[in-house]
N, C-alpha and C. Protein backbone atom coordinates (compact mmCIF):
# COMPACT_ATOMS: atom_id res chain seq x y z
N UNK A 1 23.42 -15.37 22.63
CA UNK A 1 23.89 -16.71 22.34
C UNK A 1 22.86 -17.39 21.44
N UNK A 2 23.23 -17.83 20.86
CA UNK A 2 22.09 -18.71 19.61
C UNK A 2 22.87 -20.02 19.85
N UNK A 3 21.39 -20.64 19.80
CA UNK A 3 20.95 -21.96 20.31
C UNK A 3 20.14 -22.60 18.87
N UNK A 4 20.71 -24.21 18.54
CA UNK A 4 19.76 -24.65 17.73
C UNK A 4 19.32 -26.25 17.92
N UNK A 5 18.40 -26.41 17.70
CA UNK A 5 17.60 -27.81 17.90
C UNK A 5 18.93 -28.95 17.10
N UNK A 6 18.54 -30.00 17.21
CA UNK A 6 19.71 -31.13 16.59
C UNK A 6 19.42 -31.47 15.08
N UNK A 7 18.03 -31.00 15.09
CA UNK A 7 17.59 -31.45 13.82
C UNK A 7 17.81 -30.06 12.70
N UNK A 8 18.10 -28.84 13.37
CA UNK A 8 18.29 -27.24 12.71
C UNK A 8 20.09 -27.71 12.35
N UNK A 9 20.69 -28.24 13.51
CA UNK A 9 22.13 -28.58 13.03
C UNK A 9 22.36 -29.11 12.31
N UNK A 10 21.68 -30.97 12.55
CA UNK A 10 21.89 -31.61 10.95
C UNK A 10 21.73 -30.83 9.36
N UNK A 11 20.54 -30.31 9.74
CA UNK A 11 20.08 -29.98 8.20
C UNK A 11 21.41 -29.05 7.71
N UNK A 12 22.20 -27.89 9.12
CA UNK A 12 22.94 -26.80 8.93
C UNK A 12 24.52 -27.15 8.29
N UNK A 13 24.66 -28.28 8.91
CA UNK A 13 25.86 -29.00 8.79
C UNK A 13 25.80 -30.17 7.99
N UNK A 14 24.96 -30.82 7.17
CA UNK A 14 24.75 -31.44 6.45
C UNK A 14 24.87 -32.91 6.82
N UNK A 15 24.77 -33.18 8.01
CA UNK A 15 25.14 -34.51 9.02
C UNK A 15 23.64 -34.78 9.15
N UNK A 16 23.64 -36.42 9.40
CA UNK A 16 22.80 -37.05 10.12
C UNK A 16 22.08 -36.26 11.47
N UNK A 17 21.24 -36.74 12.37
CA UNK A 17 20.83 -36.06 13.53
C UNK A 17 21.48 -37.06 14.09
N UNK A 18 21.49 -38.08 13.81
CA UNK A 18 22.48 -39.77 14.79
C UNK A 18 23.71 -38.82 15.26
N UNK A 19 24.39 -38.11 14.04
CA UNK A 19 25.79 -37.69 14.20
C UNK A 19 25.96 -36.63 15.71
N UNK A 20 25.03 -35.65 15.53
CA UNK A 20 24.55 -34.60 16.32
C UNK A 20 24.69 -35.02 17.54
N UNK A 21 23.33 -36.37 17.63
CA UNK A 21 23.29 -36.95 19.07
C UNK A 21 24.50 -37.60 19.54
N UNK A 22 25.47 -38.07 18.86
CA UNK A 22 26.97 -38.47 19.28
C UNK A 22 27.67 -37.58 20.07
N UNK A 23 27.64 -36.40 19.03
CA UNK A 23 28.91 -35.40 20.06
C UNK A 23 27.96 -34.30 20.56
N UNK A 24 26.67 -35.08 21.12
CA UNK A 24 26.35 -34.26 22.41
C UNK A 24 26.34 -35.39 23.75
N UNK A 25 26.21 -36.79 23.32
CA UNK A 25 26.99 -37.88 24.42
C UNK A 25 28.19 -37.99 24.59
N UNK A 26 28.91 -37.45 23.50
CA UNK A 26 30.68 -37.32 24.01
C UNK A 26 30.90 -36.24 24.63
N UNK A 27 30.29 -35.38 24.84
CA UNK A 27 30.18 -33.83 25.02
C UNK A 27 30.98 -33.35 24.29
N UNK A 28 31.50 -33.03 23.58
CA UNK A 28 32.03 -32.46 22.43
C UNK A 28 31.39 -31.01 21.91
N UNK A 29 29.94 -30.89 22.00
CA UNK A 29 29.57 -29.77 21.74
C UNK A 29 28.69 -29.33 23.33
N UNK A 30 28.17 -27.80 23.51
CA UNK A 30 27.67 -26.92 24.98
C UNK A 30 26.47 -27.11 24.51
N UNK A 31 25.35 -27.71 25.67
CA UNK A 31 23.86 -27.52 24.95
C UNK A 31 23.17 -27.38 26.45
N UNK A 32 21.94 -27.02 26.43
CA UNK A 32 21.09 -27.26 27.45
C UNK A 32 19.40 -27.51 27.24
N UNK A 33 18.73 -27.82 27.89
CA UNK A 33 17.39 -28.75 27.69
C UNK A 33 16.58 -27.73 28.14
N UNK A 34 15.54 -27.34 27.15
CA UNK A 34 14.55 -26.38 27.42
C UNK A 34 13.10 -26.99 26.88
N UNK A 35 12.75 -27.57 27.93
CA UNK A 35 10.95 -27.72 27.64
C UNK A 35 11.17 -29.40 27.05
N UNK A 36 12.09 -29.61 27.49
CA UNK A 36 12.30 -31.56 27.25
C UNK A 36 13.39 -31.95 25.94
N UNK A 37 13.65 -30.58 25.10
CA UNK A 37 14.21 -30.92 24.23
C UNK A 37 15.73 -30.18 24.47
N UNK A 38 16.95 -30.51 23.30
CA UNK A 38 18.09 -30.19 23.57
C UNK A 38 18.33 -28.68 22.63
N UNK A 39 19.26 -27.86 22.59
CA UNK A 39 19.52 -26.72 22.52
C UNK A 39 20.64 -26.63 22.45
N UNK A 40 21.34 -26.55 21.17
CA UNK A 40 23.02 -26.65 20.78
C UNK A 40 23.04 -25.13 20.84
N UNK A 41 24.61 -25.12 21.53
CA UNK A 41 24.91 -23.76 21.48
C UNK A 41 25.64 -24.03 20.13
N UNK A 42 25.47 -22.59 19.08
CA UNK A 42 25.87 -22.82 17.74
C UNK A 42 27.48 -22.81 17.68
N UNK A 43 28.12 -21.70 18.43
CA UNK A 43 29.38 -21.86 18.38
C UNK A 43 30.56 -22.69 18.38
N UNK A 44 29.68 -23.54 19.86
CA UNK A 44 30.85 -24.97 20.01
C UNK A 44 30.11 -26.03 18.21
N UNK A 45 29.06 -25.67 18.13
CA UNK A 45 28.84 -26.58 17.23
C UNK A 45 29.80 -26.61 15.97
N UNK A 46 30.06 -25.23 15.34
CA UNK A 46 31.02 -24.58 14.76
C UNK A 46 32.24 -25.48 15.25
N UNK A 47 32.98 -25.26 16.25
CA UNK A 47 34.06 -25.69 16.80
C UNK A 47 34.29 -27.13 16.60
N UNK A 48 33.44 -28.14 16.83
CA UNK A 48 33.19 -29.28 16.21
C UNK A 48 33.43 -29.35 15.13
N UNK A 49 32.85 -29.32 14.26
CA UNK A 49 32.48 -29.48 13.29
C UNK A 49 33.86 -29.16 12.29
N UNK A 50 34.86 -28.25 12.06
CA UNK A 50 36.15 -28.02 12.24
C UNK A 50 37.28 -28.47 12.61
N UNK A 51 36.87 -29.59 14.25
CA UNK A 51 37.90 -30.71 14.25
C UNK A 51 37.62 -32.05 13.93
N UNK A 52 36.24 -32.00 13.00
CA UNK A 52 36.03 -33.06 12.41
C UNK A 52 36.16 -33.19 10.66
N UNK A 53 37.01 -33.88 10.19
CA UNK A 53 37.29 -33.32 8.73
C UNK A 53 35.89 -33.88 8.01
N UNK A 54 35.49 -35.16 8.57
CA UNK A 54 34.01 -35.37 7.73
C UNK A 54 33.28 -34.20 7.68
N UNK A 55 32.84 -34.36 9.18
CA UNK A 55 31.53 -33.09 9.34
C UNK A 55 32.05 -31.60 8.35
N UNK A 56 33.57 -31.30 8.54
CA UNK A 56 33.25 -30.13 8.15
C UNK A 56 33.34 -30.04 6.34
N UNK A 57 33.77 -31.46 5.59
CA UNK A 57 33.57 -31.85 4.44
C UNK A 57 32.28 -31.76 4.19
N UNK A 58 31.34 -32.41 5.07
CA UNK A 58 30.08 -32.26 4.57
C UNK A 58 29.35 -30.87 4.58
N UNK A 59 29.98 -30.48 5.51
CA UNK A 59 29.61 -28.68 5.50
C UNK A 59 29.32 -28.17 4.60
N UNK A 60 30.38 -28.55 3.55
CA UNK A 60 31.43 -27.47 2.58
C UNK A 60 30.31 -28.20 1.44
N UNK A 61 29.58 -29.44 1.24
CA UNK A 61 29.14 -29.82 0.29
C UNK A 61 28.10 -29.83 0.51
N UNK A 62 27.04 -30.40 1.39
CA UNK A 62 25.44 -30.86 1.82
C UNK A 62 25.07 -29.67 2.76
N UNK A 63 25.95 -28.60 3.63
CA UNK A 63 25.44 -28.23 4.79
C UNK A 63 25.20 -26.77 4.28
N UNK A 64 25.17 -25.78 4.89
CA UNK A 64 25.12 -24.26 4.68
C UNK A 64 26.39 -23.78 3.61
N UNK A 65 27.25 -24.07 3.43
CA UNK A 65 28.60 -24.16 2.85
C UNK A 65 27.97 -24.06 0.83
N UNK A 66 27.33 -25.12 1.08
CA UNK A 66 27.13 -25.33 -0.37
C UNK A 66 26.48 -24.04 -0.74
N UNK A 67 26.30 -23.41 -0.23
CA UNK A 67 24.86 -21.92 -0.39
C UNK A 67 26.47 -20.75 -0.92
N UNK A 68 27.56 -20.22 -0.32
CA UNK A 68 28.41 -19.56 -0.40
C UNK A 68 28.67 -18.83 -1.96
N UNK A 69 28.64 -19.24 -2.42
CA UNK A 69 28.78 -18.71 -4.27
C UNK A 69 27.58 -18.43 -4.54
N UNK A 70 26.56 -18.58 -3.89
CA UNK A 70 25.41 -18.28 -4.25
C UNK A 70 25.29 -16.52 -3.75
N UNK A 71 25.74 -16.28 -2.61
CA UNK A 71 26.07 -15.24 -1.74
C UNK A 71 26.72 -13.88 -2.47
N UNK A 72 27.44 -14.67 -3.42
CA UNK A 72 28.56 -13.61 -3.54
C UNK A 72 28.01 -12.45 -4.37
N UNK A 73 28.05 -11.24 -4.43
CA UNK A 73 27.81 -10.17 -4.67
C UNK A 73 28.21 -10.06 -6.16
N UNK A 74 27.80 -10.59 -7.41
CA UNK A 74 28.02 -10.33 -8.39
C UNK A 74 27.81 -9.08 -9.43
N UNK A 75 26.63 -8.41 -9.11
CA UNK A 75 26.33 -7.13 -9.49
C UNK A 75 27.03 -5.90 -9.26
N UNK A 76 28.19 -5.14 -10.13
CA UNK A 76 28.95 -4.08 -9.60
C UNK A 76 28.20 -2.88 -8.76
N UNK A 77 26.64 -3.36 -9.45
CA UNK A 77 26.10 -1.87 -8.56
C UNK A 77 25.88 -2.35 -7.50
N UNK A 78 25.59 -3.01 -6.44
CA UNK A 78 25.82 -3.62 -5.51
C UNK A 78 27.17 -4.16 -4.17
N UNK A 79 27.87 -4.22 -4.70
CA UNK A 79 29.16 -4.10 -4.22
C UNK A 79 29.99 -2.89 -3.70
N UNK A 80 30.38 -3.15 -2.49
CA UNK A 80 31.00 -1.55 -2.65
C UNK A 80 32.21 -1.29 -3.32
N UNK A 81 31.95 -0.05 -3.48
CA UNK A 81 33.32 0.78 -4.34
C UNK A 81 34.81 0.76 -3.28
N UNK A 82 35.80 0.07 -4.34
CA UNK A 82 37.16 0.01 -3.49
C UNK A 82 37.89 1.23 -2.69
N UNK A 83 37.30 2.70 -3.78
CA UNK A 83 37.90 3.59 -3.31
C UNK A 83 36.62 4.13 -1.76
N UNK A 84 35.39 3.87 -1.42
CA UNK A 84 34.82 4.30 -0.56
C UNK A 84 35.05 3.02 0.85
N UNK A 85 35.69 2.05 0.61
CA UNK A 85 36.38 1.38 1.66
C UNK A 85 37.74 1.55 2.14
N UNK A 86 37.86 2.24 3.05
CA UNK A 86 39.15 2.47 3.79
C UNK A 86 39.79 1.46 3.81
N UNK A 87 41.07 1.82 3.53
CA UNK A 87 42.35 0.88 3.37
C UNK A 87 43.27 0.80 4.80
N UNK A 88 43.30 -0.64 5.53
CA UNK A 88 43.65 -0.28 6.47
C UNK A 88 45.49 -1.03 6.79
N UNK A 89 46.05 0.39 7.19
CA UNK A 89 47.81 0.20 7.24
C UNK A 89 48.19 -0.80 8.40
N UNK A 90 49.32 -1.63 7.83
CA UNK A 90 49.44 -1.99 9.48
C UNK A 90 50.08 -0.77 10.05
N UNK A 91 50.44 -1.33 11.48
CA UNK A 91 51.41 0.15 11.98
C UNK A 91 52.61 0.22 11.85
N UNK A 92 53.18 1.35 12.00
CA UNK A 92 54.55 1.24 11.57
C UNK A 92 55.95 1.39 12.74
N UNK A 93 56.12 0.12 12.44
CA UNK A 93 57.20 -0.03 13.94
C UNK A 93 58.67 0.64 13.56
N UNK A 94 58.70 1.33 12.61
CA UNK A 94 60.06 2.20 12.69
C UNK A 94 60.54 2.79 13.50
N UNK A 95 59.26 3.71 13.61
CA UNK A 95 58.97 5.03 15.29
C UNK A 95 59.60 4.36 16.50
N UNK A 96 60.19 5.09 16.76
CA UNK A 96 60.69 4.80 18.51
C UNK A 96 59.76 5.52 19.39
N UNK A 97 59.65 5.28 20.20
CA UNK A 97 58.74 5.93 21.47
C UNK A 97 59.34 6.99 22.16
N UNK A 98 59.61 8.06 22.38
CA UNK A 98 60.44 8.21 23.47
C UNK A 98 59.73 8.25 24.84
N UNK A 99 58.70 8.03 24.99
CA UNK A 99 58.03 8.43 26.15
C UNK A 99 58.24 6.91 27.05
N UNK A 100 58.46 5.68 26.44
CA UNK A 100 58.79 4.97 26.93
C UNK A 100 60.48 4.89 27.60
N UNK A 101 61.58 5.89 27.13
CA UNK A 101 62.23 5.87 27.49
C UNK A 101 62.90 5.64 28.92
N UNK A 102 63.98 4.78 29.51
CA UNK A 102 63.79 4.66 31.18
C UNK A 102 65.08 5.03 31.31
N UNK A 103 66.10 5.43 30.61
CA UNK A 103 67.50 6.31 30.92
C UNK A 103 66.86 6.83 32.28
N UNK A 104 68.00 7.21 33.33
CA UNK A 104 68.16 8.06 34.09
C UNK A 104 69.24 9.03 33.78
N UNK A 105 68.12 10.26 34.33
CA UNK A 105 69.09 11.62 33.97
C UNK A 105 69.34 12.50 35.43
N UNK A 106 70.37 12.74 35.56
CA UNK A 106 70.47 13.42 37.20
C UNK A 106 69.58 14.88 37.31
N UNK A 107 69.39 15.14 38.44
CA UNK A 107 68.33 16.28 38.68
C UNK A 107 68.92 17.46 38.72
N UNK A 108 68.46 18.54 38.20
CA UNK A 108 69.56 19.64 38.19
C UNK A 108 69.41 20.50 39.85
């Protein structure tokens, strides 16, 4: 489980720490207090942050979000090759089962 300070969230999410300390008095986000200080669990923070259109606006612009294009793998030698990534099928519901079959057949 990863845990982050209020002030690791603001900076992460691009929010105030005021904001942080809100929806950990609304409870809105899972945290617990280690050594006097608070400890966001990252996930619900995630989860927040998602049903909030600010916060997750600011995400997308001031928070970790803005970093994403920076990420992206532009170098072909770097990237993997389309043909060494497996292509994956859905399944194919044509097939009948027969093993699921529940007919009754008389016993000889």
């Amino acid at each position: 489980m990863v845990r982050v300070s209020i002030s690791e969230a603001a900076r992460l999410f691009g929010v105030n720490t005021q904001t942080v300390r809100r929806a950990i008095q609304a409870q809105e986000v899972t945290y617990v207090i280690v050594a006097g200080r608070y400890k966001i669990n990252f996930e619900s923070l995630v989860k927040w942050s998602q049903h909030h259109t600010t916060v997750r606006n600011k995400l997308a612009q001031k928070g970790i979000g803005q970093f994403v294009d920076k990420w992206k793998i532009k170098n072909p030698l770097f990237s993997p090759n389309p043909k060494s990534v497996p292509k994956i099928l859905p399944p194919d519901t044509s097939t009948t089962n027969t093993a699921t079959d529940t007919s009754t057949k008389p016993l000889a």
